[in-house]
PDB file of N, CA and C in Angstrom:
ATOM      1  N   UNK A   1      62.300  81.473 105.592  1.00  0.00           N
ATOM      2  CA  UNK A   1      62.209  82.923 105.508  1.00  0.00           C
ATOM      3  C   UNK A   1      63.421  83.425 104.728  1.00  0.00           C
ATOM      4  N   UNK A   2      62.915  83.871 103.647  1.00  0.00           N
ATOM      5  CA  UNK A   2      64.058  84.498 102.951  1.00  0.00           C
ATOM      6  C   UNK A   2      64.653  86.017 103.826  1.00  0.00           C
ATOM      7  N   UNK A   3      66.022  86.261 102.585  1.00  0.00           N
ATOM      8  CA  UNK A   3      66.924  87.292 103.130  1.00  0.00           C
ATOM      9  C   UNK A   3      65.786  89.230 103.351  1.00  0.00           C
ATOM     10  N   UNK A   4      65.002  89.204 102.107  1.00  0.00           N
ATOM     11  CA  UNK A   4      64.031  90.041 102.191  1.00  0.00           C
ATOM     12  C   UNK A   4      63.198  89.713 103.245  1.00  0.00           C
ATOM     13  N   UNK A   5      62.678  89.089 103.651  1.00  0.00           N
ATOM     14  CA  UNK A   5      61.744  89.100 105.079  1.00  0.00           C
ATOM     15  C   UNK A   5      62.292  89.356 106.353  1.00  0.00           C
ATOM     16  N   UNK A   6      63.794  88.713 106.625  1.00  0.00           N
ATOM     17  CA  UNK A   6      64.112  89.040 107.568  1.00  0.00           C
ATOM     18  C   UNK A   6      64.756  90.311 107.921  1.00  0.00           C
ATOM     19  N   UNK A   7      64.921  91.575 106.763  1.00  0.00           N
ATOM     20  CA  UNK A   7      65.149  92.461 106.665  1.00  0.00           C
ATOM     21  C   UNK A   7      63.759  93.132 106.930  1.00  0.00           C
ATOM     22  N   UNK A   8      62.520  92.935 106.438  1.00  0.00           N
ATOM     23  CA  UNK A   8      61.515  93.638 106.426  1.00  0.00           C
ATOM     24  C   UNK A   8      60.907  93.729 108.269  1.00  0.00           C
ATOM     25  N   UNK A   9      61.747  92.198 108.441  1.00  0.00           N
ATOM     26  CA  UNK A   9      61.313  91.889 110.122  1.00  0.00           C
ATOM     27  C   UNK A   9      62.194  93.028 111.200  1.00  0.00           C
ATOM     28  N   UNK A  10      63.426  93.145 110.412  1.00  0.00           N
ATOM     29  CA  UNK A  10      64.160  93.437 111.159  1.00  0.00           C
ATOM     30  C   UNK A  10      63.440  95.189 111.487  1.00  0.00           C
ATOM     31  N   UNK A  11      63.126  95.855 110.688  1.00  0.00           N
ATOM     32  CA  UNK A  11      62.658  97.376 110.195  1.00  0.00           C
ATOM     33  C   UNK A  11      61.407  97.515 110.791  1.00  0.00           C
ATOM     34  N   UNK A  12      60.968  96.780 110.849  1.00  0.00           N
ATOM     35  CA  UNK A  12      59.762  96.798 111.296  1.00  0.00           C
ATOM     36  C   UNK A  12      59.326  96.803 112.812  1.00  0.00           C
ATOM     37  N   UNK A  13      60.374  95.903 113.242  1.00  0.00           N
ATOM     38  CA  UNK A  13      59.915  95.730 114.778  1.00  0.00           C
ATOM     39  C   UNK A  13      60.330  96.573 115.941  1.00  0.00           C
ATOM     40  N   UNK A  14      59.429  97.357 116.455  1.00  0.00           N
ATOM     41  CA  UNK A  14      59.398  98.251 117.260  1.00  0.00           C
ATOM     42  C   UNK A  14      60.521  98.493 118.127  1.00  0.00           C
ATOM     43  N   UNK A  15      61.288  97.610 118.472  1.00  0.00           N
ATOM     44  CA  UNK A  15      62.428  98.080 119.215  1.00  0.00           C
ATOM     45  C   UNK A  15      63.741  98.499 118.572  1.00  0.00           C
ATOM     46  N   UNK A  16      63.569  97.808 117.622  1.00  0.00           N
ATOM     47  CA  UNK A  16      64.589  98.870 116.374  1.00  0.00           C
ATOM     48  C   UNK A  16      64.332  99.741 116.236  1.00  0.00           C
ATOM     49  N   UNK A  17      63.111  99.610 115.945  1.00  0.00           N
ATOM     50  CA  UNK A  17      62.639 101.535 115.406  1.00  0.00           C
ATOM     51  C   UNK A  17      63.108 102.281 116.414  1.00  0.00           C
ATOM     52  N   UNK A  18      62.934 102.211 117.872  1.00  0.00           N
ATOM     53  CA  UNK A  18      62.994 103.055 118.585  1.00  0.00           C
ATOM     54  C   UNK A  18      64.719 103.389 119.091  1.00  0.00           C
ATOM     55  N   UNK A  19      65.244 102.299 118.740  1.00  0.00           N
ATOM     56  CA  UNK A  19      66.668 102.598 118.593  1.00  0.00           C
ATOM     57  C   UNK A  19      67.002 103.104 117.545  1.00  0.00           C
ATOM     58  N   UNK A  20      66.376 103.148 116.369  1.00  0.00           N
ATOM     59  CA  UNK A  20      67.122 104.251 115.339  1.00  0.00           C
ATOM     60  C   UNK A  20      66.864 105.280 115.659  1.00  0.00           C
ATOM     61  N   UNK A  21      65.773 105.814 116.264  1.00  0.00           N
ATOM     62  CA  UNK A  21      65.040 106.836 116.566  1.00  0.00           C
ATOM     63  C   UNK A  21      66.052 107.722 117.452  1.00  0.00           C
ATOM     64  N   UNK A  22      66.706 106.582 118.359  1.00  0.00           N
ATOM     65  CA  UNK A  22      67.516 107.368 119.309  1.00  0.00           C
ATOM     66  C   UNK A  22      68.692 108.114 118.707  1.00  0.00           C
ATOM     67  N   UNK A  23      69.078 107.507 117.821  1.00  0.00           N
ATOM     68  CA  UNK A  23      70.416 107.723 116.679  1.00  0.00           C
ATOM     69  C   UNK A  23      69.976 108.653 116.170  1.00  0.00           C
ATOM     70  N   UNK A  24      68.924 109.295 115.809  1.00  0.00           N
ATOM     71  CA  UNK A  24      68.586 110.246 114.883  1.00  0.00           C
ATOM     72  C   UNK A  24      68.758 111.634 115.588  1.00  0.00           C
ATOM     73  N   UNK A  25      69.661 111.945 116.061  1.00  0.00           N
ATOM     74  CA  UNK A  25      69.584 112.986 117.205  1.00  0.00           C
ATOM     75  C   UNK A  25      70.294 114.008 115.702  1.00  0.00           C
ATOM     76  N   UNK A  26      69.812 115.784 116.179  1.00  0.00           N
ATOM     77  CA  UNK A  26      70.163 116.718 115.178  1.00  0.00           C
ATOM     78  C   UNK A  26      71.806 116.931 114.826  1.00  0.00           C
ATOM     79  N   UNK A  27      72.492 116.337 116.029  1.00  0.00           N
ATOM     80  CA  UNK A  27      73.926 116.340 115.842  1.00  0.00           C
ATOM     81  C   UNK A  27      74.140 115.018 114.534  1.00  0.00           C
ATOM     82  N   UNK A  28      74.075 114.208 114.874  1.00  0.00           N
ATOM     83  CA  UNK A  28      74.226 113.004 113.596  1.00  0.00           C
ATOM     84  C   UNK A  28      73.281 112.836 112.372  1.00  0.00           C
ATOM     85  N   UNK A  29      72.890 113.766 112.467  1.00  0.00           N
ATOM     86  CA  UNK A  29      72.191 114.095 110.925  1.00  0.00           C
ATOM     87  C   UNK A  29      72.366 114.852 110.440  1.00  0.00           C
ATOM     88  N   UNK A  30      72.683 115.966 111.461  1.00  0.00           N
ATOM     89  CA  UNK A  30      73.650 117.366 110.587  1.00  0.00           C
ATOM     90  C   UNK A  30      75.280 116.422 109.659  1.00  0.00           C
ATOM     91  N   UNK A  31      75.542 115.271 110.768  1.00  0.00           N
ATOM     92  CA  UNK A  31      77.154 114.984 110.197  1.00  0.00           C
ATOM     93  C   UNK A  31      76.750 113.973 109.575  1.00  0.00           C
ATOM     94  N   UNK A  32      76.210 113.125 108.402  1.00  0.00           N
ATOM     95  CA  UNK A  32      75.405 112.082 107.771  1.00  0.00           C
ATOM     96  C   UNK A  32      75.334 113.084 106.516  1.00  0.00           C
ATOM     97  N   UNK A  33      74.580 114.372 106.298  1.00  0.00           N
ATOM     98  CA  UNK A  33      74.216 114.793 105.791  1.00  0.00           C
ATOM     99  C   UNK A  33      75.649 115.452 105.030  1.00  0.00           C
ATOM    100  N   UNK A  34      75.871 116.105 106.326  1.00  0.00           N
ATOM    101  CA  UNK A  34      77.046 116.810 105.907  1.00  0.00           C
ATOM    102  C   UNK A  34      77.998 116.070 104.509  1.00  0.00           C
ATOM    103  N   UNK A  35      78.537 114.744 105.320  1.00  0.00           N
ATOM    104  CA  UNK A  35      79.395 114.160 104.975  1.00  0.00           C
ATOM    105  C   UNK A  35      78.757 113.442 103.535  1.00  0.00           C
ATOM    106  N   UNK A  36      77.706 113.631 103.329  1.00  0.00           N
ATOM    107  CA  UNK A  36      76.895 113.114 102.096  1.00  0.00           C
ATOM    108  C   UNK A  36      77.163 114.645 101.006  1.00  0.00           C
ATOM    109  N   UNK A  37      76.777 115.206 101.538  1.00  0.00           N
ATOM    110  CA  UNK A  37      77.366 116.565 100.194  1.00  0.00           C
ATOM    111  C   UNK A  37      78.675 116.532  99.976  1.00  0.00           C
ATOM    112  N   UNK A  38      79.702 115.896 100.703  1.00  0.00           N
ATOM    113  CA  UNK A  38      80.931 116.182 100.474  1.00  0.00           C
ATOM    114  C   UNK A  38      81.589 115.204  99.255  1.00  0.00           C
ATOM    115  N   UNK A  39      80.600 113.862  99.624  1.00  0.00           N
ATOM    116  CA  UNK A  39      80.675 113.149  98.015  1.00  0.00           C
ATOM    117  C   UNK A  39      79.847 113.017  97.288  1.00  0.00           C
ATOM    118  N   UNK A  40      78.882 113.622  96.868  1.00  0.00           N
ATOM    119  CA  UNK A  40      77.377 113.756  96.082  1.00  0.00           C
ATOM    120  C   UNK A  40      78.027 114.800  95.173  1.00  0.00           C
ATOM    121  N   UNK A  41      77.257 115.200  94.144  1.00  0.00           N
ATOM    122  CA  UNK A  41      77.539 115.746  93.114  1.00  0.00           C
ATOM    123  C   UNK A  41      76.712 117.297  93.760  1.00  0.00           C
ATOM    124  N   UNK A  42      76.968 118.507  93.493  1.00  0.00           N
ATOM    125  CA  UNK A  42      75.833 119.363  93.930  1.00  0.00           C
ATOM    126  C   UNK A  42      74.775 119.758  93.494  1.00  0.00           C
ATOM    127  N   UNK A  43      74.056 119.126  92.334  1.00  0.00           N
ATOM    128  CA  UNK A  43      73.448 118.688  92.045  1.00  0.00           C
ATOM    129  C   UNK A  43      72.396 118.491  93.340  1.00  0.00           C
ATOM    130  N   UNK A  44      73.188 117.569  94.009  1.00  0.00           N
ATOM    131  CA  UNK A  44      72.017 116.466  95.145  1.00  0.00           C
ATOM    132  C   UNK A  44      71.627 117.489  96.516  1.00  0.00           C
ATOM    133  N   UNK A  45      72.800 118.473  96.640  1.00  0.00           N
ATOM    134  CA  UNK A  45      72.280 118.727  97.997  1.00  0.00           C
ATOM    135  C   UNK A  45      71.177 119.196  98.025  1.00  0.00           C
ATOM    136  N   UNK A  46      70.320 120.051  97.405  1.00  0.00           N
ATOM    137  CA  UNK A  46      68.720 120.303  98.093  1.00  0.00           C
ATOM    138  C   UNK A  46      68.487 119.024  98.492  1.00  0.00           C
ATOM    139  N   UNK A  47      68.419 117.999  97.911  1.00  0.00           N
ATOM    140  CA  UNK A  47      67.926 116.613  98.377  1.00  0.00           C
ATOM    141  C   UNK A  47      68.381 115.924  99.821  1.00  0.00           C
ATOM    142  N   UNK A  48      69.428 116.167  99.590  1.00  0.00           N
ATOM    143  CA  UNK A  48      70.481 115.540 101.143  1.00  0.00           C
ATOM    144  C   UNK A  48      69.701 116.399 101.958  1.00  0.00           C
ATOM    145  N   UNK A  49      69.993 117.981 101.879  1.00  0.00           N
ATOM    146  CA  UNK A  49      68.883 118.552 103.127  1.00  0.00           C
ATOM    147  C   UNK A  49      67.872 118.180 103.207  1.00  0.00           C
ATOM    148  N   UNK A  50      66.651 118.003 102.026  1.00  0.00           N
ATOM    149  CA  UNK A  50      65.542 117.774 102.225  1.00  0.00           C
ATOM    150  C   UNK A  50      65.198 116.157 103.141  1.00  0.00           C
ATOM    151  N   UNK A  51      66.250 115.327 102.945  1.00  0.00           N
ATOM    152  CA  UNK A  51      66.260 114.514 103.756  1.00  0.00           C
ATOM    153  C   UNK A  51      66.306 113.950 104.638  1.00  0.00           C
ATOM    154  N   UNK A  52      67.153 114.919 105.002  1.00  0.00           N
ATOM    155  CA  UNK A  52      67.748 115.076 106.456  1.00  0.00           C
ATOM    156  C   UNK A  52      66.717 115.382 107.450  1.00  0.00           C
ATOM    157  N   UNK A  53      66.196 116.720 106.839  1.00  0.00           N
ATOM    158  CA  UNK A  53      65.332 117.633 107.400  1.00  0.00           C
ATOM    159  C   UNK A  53      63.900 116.245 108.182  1.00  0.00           C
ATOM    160  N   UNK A  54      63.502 115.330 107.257  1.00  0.00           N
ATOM    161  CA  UNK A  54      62.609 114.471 107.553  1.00  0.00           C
ATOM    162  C   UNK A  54      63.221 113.233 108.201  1.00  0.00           C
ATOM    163  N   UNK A  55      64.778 113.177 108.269  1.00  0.00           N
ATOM    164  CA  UNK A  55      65.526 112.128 109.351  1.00  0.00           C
ATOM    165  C   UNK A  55      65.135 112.616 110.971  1.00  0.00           C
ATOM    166  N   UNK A  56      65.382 114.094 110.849  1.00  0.00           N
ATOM    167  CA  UNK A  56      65.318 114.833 112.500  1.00  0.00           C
ATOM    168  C   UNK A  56      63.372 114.783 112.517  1.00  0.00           C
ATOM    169  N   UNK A  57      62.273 115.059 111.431  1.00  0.00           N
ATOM    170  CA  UNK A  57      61.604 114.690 111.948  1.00  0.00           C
ATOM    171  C   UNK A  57      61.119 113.570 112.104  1.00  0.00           C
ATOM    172  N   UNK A  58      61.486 112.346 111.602  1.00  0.00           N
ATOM    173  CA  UNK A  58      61.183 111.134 112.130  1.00  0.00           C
ATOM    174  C   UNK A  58      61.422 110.787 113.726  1.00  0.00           C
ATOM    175  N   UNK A  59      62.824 111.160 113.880  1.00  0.00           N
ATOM    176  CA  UNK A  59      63.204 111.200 114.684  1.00  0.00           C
ATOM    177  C   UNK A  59      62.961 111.823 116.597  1.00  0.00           C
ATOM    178  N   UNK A  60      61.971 112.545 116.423  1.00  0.00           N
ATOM    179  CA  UNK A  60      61.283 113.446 117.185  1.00  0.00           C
ATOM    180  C   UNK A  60      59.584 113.101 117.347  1.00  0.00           C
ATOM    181  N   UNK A  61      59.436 112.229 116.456  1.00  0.00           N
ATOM    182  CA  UNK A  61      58.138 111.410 116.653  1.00  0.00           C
ATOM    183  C   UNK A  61      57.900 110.498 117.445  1.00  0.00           C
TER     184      UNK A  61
END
């Protein structure tokens, strides 16, 4: 099993997911995000929000 599969294994399997899930709380995505505009060009931030915005709803699923 290559380095790509066991990454695809790793993402995939339900008890990860549900531990990222837990991480995804609106406090640590507000500061992820945050801290992503602060070195992104501004340019990016609609994007960083728009991302974010679908981190908290993943997250709530």
């Amino acid at each position: 099993m290559g380095l790509f599969d066991k990454a695809k294994e790793f993402v995939t399997d339900p008890d990860n997911v549900e531990k990222a899930k837990g991480q995804l709380t609106d406090e640590n995505v507000d500061a992820a995000t945050d801290k992503l505009k602060e070195i992104a060009p501004d340019q990016a931030d609609g994007a960083i929000d728009s991302l974010g915005e679908k981190a908290k709803d993943f997250g709530q699923s």
